[in-house]
N, C-alpha and C. Protein backbone atom coordinates (compact mmCIF):
# COMPACT_ATOMS: atom_id res chain seq x y z
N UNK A 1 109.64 110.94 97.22
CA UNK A 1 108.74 111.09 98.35
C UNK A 1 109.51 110.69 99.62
N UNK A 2 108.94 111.56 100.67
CA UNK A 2 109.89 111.35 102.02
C UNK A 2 109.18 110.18 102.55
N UNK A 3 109.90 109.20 103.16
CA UNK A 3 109.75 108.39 104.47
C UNK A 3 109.55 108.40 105.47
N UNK A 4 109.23 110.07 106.12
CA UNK A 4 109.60 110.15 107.46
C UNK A 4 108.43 110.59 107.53
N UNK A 5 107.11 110.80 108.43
CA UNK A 5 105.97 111.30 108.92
C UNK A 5 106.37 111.58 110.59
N UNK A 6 105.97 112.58 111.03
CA UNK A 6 105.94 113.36 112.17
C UNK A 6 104.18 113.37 112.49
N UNK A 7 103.85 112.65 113.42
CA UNK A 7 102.77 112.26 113.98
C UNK A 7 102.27 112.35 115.37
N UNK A 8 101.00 112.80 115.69
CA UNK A 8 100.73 112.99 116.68
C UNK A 8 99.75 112.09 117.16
N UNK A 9 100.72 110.42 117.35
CA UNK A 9 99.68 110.09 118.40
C UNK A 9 101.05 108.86 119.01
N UNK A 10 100.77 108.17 119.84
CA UNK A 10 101.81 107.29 120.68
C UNK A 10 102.82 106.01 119.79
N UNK A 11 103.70 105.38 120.30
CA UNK A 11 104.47 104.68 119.54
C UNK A 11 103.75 103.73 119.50
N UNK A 12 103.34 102.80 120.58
CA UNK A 12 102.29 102.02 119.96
C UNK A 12 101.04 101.50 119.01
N UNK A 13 100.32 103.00 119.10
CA UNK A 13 99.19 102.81 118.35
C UNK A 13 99.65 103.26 116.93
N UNK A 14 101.07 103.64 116.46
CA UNK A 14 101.36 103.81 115.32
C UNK A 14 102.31 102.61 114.58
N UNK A 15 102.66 102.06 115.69
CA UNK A 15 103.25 100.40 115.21
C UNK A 15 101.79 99.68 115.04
N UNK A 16 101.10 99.62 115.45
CA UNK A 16 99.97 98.71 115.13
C UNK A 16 99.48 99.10 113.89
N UNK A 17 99.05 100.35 113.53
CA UNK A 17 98.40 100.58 112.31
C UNK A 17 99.50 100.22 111.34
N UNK A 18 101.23 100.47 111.45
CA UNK A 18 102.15 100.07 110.68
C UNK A 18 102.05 98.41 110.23
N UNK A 19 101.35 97.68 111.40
CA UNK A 19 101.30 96.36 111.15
C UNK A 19 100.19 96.14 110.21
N UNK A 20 99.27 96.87 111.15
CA UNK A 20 97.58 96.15 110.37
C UNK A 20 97.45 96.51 108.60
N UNK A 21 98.14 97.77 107.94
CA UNK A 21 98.42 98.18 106.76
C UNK A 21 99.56 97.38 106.39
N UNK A 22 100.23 96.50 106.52
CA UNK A 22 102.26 95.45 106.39
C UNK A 22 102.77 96.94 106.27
N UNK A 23 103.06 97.65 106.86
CA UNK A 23 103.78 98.98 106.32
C UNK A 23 105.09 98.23 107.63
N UNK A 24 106.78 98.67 106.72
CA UNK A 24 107.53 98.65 107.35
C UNK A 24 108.09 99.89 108.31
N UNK A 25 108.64 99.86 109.61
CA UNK A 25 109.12 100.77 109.99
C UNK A 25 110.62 100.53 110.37
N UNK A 26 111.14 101.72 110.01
CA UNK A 26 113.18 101.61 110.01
C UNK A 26 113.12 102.17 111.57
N UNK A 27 112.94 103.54 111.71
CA UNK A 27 112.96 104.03 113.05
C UNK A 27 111.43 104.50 113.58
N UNK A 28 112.28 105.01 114.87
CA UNK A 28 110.46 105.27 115.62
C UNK A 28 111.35 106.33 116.84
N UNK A 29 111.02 107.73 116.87
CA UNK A 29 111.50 107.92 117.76
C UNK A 29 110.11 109.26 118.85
N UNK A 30 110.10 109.49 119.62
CA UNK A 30 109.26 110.52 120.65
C UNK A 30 109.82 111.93 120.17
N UNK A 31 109.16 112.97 120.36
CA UNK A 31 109.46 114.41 120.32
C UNK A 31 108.57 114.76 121.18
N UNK A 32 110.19 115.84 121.49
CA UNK A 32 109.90 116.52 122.88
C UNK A 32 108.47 117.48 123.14
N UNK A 33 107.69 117.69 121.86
CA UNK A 33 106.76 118.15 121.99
C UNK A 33 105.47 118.06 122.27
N UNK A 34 105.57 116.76 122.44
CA UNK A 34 104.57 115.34 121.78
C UNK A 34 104.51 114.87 120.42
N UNK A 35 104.64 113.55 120.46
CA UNK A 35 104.06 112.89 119.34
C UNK A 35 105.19 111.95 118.84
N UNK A 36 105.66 111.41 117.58
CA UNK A 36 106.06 110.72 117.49
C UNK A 36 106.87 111.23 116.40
N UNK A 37 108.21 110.41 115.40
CA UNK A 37 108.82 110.61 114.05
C UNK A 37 109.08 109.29 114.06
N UNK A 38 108.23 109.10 112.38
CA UNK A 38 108.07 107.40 112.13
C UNK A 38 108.81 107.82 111.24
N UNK A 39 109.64 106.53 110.96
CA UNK A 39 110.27 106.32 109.06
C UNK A 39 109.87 105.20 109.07
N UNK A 40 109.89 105.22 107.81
CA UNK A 40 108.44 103.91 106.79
C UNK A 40 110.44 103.06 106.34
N UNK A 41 109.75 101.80 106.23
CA UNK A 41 111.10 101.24 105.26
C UNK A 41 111.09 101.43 103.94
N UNK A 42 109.83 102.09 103.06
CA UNK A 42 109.23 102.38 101.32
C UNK A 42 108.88 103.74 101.93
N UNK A 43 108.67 104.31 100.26
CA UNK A 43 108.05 105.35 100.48
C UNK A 43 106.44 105.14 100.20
N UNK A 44 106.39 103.95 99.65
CA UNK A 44 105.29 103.56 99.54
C UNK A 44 104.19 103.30 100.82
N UNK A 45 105.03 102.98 101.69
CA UNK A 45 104.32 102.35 102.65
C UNK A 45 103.66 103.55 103.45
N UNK A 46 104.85 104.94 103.10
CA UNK A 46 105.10 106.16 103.73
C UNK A 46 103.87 106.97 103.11
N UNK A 47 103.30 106.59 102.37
CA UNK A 47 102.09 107.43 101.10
C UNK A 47 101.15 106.80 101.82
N UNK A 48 100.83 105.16 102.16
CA UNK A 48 99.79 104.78 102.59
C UNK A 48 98.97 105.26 104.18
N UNK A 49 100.52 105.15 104.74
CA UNK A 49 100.18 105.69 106.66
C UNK A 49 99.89 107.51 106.11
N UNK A 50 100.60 108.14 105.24
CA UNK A 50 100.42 109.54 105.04
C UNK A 50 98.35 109.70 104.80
N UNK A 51 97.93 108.83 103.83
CA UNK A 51 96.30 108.72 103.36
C UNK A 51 95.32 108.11 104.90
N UNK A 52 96.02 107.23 104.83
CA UNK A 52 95.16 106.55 106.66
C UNK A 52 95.37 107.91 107.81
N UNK A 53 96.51 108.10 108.32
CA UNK A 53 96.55 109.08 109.38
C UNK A 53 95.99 109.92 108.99
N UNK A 54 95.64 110.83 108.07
CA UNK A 54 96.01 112.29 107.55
C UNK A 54 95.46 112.94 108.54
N UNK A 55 94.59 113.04 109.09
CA UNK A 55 94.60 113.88 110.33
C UNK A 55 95.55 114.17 111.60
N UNK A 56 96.16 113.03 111.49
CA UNK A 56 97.08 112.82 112.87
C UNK A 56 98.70 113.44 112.63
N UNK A 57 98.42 113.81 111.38
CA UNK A 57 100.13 114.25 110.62
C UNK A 57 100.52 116.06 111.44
N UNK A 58 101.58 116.11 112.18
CA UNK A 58 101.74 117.23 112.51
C UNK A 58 102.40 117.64 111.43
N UNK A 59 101.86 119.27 111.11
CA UNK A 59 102.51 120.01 110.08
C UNK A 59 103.36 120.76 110.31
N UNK A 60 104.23 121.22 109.44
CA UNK A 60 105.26 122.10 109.72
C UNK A 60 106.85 121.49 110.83
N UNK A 61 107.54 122.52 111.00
CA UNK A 61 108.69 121.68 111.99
C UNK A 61 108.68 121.12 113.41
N UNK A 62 108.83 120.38 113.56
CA UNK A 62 108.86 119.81 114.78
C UNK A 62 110.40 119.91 115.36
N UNK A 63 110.91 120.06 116.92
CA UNK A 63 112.07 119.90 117.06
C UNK A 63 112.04 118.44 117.87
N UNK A 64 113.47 117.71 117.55
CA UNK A 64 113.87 116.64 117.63
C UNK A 64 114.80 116.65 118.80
N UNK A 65 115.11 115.45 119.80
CA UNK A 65 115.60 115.27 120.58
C UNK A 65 116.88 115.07 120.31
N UNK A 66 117.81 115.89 121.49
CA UNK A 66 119.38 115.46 120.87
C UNK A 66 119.91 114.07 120.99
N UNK A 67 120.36 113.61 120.45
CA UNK A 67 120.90 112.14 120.32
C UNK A 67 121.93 112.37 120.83
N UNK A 68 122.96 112.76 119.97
CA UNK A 68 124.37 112.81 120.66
C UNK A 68 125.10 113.44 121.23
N UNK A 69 125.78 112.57 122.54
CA UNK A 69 126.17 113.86 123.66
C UNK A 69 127.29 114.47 123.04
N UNK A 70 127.12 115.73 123.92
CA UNK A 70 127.65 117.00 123.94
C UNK A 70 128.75 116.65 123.91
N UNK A 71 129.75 115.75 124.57
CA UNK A 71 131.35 115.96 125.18
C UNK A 71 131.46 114.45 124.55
N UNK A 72 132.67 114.17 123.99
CA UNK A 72 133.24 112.48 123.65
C UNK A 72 133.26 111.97 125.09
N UNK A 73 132.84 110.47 124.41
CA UNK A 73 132.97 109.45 125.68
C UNK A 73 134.05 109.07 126.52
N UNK A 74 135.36 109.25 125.69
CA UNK A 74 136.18 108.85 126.30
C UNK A 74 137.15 110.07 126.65
């Protein structure tokens, strides 16, 4: 089972429910489309926010923000 949920609602109110359930989170990042990409630290924890949100789960692909620049730093 995946770890990663793609969610549509703010970083905050998805760290809180991560708290109020002990669910761990590894990353947390924004998409450019709205919404959020959580990774759970379990997949367990990742099954529980998957049953609580289930409405809030965006389906299908989402595109992701580029991380790393284009040209080396140095």
């Amino acid at each position: 089972m995946s770890r990663v949920l793609n969610l549509s609602m703010s970083e905050t109110a998805a760290i809180d429910h991560c708290k109020s359930h002990d669910v761990g989170v590894s990353a947390i990042e924004k998409l450019p489309s709205g919404g959020i990409r959580l990774v759970c630290m379990s997949s367990d924890g990742a099954e529980r926010v998957r049953k609580t949100l289930k409405a809030k789960l965006i389906k299908g692909d989402v595109v992701r923000a580029r991380y790393r620049p284009t040209r080396p730093l140095w």
